[in-house]
PDB file of N, CA and C in Angstrom:
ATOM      1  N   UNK A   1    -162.327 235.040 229.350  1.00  0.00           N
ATOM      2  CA  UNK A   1    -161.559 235.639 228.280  1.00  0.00           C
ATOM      3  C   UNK A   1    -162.264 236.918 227.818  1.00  0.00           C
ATOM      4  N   UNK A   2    -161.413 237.780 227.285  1.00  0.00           N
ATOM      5  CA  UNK A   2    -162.077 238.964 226.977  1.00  0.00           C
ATOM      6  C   UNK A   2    -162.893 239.126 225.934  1.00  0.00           C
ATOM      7  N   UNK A   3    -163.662 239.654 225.815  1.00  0.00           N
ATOM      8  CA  UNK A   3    -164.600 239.815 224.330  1.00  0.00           C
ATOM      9  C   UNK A   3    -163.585 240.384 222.959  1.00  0.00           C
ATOM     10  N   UNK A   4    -163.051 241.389 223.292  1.00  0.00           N
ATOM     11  CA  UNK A   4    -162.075 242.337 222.403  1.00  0.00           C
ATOM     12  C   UNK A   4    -161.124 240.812 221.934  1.00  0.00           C
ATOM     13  N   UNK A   5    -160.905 240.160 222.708  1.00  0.00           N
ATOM     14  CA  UNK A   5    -159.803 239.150 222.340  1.00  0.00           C
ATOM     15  C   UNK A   5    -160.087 238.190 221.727  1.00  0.00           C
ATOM     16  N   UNK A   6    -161.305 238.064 221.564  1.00  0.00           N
ATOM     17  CA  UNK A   6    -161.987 237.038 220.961  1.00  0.00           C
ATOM     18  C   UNK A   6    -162.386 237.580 219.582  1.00  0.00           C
ATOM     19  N   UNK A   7    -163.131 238.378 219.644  1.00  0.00           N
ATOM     20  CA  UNK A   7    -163.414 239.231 218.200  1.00  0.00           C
ATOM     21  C   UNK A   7    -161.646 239.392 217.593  1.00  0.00           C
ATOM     22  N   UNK A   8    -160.798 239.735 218.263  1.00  0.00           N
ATOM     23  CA  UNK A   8    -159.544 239.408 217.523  1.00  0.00           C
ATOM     24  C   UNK A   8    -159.671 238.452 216.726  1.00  0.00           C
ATOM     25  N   UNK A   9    -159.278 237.251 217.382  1.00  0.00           N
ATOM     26  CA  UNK A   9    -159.156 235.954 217.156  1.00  0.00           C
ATOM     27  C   UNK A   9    -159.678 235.836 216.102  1.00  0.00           C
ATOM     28  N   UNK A  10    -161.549 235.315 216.371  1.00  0.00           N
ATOM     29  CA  UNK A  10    -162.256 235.909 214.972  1.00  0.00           C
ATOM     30  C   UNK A  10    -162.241 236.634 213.771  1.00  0.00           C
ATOM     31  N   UNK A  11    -161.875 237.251 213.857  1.00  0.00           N
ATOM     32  CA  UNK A  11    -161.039 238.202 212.872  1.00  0.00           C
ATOM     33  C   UNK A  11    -160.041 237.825 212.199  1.00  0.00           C
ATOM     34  N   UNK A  12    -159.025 237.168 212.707  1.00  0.00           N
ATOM     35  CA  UNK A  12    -157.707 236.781 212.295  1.00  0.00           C
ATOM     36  C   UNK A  12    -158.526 235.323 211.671  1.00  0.00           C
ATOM     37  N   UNK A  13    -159.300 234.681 212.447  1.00  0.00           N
ATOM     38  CA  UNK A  13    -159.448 233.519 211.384  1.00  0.00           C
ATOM     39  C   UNK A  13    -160.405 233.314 209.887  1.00  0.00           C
ATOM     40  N   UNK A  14    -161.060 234.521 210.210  1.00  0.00           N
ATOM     41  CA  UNK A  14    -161.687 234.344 208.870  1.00  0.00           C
ATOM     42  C   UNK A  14    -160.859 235.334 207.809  1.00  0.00           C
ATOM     43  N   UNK A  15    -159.912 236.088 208.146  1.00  0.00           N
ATOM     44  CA  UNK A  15    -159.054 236.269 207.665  1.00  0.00           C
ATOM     45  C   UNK A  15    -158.016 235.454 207.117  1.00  0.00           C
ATOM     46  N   UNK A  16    -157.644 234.492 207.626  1.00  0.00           N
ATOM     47  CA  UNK A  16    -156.861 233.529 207.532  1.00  0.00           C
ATOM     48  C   UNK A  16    -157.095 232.826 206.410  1.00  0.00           C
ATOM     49  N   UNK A  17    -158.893 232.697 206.629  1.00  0.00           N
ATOM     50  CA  UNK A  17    -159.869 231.579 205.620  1.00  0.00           C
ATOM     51  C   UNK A  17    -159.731 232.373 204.326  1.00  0.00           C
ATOM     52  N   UNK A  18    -160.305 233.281 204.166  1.00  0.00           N
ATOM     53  CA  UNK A  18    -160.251 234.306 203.217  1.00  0.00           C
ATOM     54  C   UNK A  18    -158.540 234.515 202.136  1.00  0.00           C
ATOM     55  N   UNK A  19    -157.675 234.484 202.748  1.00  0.00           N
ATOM     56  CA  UNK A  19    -156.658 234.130 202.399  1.00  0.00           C
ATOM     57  C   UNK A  19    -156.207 232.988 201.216  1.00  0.00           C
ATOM     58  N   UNK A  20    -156.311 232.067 202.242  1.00  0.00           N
ATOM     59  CA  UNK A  20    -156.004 230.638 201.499  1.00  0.00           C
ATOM     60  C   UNK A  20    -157.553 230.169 201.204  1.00  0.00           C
ATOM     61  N   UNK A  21    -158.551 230.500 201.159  1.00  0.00           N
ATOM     62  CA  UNK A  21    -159.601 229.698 199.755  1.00  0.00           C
ATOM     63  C   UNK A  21    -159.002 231.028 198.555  1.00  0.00           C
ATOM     64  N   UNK A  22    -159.050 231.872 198.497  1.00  0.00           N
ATOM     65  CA  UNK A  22    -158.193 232.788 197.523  1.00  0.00           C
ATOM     66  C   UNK A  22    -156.711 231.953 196.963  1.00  0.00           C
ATOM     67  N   UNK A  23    -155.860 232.022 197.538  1.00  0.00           N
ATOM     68  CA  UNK A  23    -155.051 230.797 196.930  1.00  0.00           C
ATOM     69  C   UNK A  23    -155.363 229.398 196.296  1.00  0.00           C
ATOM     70  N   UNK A  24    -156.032 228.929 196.792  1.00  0.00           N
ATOM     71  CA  UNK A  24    -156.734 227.795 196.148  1.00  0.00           C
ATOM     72  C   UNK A  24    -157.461 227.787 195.231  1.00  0.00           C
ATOM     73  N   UNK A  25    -158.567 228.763 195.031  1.00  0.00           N
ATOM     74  CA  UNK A  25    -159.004 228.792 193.983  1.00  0.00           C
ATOM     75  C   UNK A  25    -158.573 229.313 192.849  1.00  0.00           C
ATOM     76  N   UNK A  26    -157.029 229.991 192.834  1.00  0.00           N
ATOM     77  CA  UNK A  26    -156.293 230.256 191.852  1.00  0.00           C
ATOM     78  C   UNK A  26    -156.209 228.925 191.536  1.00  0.00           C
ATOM     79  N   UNK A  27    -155.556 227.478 191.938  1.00  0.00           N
ATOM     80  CA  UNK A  27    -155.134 226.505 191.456  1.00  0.00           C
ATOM     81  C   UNK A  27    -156.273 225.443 191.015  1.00  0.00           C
ATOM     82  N   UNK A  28    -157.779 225.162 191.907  1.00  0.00           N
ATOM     83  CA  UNK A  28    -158.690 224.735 191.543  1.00  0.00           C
ATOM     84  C   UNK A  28    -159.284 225.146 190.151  1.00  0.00           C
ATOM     85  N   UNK A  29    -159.640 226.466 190.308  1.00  0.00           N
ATOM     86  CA  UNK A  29    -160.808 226.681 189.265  1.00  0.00           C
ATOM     87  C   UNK A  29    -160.214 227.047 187.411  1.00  0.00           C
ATOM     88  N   UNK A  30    -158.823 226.856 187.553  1.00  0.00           N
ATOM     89  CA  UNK A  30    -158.380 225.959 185.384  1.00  0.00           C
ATOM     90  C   UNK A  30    -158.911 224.905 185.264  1.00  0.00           C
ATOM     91  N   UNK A  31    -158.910 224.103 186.632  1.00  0.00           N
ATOM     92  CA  UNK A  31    -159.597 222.900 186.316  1.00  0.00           C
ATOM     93  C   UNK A  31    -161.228 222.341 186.568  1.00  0.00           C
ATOM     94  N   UNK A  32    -161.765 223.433 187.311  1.00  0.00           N
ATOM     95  CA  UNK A  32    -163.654 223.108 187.363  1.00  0.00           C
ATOM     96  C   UNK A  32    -164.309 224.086 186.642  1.00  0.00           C
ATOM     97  N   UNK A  33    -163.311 225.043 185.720  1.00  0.00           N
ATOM     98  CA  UNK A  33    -164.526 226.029 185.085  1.00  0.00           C
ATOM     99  C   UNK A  33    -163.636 226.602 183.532  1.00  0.00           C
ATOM    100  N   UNK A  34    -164.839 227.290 182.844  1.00  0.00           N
ATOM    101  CA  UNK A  34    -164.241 227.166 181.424  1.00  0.00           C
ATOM    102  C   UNK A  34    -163.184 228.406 181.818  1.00  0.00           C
ATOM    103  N   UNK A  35    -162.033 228.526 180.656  1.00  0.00           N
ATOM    104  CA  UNK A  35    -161.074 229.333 180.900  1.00  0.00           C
ATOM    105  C   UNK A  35    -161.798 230.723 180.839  1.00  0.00           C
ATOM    106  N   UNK A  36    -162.961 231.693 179.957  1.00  0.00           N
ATOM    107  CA  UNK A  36    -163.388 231.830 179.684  1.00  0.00           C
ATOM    108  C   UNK A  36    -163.828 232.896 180.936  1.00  0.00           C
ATOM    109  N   UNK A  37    -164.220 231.947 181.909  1.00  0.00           N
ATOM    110  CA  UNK A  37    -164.576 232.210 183.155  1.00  0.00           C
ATOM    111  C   UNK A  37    -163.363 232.340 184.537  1.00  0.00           C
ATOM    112  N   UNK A  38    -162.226 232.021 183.657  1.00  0.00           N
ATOM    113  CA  UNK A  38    -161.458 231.354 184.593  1.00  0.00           C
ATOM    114  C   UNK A  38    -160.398 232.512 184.660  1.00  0.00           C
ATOM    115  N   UNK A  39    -159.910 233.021 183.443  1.00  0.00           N
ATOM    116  CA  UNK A  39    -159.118 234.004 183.103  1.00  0.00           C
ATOM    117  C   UNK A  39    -159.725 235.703 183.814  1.00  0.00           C
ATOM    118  N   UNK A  40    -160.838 235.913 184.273  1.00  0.00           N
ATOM    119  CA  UNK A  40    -161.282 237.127 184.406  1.00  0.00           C
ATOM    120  C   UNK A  40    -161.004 237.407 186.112  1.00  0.00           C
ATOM    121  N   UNK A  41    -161.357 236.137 186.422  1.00  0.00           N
ATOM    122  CA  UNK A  41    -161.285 235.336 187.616  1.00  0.00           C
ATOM    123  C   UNK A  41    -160.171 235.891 188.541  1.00  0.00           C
ATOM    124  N   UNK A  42    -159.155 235.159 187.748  1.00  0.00           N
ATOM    125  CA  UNK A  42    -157.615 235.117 188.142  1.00  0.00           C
ATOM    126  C   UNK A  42    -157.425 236.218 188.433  1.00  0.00           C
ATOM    127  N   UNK A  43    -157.580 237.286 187.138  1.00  0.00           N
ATOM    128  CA  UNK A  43    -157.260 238.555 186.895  1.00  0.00           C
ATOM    129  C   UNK A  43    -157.701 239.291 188.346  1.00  0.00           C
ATOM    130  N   UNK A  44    -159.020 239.054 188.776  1.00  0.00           N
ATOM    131  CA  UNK A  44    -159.130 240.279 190.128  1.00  0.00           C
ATOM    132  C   UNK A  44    -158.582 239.547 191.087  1.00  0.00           C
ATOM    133  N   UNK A  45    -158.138 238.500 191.855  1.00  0.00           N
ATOM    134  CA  UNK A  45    -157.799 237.550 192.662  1.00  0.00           C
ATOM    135  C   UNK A  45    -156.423 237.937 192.985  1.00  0.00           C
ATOM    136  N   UNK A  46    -155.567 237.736 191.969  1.00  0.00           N
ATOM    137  CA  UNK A  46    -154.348 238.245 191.965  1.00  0.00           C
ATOM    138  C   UNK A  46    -153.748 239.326 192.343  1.00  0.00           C
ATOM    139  N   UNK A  47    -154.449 240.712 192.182  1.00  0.00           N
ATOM    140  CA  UNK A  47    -154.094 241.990 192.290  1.00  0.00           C
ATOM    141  C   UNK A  47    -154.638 241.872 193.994  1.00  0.00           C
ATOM    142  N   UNK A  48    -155.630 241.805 194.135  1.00  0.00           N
ATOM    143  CA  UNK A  48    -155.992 241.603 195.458  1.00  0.00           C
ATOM    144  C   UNK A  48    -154.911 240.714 196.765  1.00  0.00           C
ATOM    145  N   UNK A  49    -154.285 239.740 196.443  1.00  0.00           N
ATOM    146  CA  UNK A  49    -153.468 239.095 196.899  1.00  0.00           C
ATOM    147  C   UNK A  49    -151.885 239.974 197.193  1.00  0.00           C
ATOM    148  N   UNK A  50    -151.395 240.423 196.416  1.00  0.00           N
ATOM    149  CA  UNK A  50    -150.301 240.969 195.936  1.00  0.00           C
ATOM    150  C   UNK A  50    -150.287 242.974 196.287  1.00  0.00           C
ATOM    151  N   UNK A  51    -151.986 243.511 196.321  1.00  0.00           N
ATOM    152  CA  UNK A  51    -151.551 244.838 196.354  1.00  0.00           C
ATOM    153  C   UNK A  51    -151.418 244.873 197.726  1.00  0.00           C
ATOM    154  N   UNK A  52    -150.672 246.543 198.314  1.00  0.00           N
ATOM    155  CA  UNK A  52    -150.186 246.508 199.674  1.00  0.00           C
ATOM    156  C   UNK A  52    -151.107 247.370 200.085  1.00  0.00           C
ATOM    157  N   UNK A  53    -152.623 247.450 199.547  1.00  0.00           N
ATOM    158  CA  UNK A  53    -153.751 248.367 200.365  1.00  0.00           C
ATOM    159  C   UNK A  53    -154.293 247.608 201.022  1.00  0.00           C
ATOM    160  N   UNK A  54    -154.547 248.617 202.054  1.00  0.00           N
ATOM    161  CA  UNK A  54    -155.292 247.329 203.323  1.00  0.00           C
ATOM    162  C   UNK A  54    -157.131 246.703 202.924  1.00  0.00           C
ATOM    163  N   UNK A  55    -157.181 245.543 203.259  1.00  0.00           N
ATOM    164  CA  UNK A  55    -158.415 245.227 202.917  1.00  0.00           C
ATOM    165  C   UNK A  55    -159.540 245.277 204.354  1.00  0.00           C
ATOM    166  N   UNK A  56    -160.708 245.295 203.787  1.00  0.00           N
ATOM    167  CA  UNK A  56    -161.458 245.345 204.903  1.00  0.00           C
ATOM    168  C   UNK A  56    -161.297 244.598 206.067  1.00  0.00           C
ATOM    169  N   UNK A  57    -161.042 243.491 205.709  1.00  0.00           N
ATOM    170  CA  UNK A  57    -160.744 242.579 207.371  1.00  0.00           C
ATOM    171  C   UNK A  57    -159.636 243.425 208.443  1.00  0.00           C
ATOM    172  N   UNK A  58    -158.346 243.886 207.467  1.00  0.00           N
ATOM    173  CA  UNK A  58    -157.390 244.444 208.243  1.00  0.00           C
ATOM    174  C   UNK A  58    -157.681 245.636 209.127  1.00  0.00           C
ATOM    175  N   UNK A  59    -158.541 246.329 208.257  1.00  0.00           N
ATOM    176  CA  UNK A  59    -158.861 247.668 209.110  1.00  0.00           C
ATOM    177  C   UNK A  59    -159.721 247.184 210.476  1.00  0.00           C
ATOM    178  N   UNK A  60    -160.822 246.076 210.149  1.00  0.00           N
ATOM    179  CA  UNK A  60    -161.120 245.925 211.250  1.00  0.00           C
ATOM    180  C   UNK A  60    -160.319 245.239 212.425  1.00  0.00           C
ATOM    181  N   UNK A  61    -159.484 244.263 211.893  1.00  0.00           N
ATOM    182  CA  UNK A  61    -158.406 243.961 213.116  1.00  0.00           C
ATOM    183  C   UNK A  61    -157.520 244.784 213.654  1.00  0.00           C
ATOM    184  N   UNK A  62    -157.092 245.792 212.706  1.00  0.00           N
ATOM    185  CA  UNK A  62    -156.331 246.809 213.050  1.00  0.00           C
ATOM    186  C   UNK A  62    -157.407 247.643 214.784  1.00  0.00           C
ATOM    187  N   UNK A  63    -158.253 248.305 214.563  1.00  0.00           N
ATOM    188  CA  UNK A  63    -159.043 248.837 215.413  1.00  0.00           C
ATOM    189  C   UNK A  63    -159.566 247.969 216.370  1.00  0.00           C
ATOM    190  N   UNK A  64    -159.496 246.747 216.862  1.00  0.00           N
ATOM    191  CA  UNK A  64    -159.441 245.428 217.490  1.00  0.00           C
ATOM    192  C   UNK A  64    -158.049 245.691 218.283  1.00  0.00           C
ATOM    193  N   UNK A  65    -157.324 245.552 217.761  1.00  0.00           N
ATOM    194  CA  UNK A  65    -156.112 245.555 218.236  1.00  0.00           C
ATOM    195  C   UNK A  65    -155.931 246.577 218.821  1.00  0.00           C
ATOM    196  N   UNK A  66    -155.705 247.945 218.177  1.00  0.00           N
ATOM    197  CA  UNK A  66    -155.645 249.019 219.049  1.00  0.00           C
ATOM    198  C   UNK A  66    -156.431 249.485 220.535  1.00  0.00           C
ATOM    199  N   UNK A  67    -157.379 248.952 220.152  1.00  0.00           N
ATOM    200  CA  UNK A  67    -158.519 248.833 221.474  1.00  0.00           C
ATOM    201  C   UNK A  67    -157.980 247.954 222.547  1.00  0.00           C
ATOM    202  N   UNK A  68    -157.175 247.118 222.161  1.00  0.00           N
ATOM    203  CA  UNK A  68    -156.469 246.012 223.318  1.00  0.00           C
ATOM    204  C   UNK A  68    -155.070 246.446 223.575  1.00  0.00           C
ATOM    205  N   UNK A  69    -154.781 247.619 222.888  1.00  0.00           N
ATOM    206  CA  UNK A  69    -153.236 248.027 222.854  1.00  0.00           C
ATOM    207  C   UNK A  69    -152.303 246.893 222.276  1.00  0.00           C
ATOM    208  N   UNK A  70    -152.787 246.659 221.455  1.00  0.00           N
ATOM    209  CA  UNK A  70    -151.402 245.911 220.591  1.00  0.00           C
ATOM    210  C   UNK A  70    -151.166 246.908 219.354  1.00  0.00           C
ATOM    211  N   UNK A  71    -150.103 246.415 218.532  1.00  0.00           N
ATOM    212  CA  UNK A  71    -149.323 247.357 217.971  1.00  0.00           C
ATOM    213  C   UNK A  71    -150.175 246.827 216.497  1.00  0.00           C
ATOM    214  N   UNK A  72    -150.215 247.817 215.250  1.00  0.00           N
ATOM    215  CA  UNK A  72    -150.817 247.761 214.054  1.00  0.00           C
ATOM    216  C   UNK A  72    -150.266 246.750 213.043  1.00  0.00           C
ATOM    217  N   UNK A  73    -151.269 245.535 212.155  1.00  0.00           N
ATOM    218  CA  UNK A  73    -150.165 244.745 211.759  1.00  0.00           C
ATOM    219  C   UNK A  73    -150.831 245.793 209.938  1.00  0.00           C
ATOM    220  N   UNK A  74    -149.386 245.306 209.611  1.00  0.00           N
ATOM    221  CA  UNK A  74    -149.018 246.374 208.057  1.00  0.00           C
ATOM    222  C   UNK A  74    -150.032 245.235 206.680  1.00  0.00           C
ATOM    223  N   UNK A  75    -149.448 244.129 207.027  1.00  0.00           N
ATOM    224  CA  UNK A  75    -149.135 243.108 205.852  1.00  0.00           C
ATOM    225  C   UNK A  75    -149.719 241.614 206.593  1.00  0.00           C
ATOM    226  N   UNK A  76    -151.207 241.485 206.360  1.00  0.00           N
ATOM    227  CA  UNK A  76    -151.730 240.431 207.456  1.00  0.00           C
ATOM    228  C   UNK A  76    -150.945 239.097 206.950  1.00  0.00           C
ATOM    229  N   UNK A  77    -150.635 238.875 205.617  1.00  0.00           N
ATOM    230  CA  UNK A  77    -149.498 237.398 205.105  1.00  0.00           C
ATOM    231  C   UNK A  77    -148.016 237.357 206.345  1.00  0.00           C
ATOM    232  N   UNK A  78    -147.653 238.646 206.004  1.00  0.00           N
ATOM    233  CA  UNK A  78    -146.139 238.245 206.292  1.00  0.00           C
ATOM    234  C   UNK A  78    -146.141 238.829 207.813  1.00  0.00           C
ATOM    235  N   UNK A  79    -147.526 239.391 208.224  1.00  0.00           N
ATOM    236  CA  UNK A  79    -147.413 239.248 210.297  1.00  0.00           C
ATOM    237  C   UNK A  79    -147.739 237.646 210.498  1.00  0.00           C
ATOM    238  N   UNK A  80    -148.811 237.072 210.113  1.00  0.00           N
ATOM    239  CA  UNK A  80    -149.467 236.029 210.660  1.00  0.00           C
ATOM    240  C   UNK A  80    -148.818 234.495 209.849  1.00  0.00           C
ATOM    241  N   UNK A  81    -148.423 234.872 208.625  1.00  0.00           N
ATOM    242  CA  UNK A  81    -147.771 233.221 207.584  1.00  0.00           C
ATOM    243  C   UNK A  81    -146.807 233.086 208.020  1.00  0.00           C
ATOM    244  N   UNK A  82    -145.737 234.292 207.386  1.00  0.00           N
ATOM    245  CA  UNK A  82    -144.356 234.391 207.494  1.00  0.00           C
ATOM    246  C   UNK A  82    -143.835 234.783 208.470  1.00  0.00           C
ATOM    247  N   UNK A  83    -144.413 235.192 209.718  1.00  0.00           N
ATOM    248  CA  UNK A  83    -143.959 235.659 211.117  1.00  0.00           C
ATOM    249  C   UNK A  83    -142.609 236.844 211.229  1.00  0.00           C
ATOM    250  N   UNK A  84    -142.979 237.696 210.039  1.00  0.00           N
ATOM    251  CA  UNK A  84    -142.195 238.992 209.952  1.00  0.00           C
ATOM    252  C   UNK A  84    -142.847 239.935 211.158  1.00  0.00           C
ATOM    253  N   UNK A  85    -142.708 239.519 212.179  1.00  0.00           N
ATOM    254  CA  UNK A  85    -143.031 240.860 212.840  1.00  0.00           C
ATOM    255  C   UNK A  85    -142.263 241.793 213.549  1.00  0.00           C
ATOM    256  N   UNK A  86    -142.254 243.285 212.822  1.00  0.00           N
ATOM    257  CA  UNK A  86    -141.491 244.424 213.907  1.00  0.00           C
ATOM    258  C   UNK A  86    -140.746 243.978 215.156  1.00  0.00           C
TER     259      UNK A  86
END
């Protein structure tokens, strides 16, 4: 198997991970930490989830990909969750 294809892969899964412990710990941490702590929390988590700038993982899969000639993904949720793809 190719190296490039593998570092994909890699990529996409700790991406993946990164994702959903971010979701989760929106719903976990009202309940393991004071609000206090919990409210500031939310606050950067959220914007991060929701804005449409690319985050570091993407750029690097993006340049992964291109190197293997596949096409650029926009929105790593709705290429890889929701299977919106071009």
């Amino acid at each position: 198997m190719n190296i490039k294809l593998i570092s994909l892969w890699l990529v996409v899964g700790l991406h993946l991970f990164v994702v959903f412990a971010t979701l989760v710990s929106l719903f976990v941490l009202p309940f393991k930490v004071e609000w206090y702590l919990w409210i500031p929390i939310s606050c950067g988590l959220i914007p991060n989830l929701l804005t449409p700038g690319d985050c570091y993982l993407s750029v690097i899969e993006n340049r992964i990909r291109k190197s293997l000639g596949l096409s650029k993904v926009d929105k790593f949720v709705a290429y890889y969750i929701l299977n919106k793809r071009p």
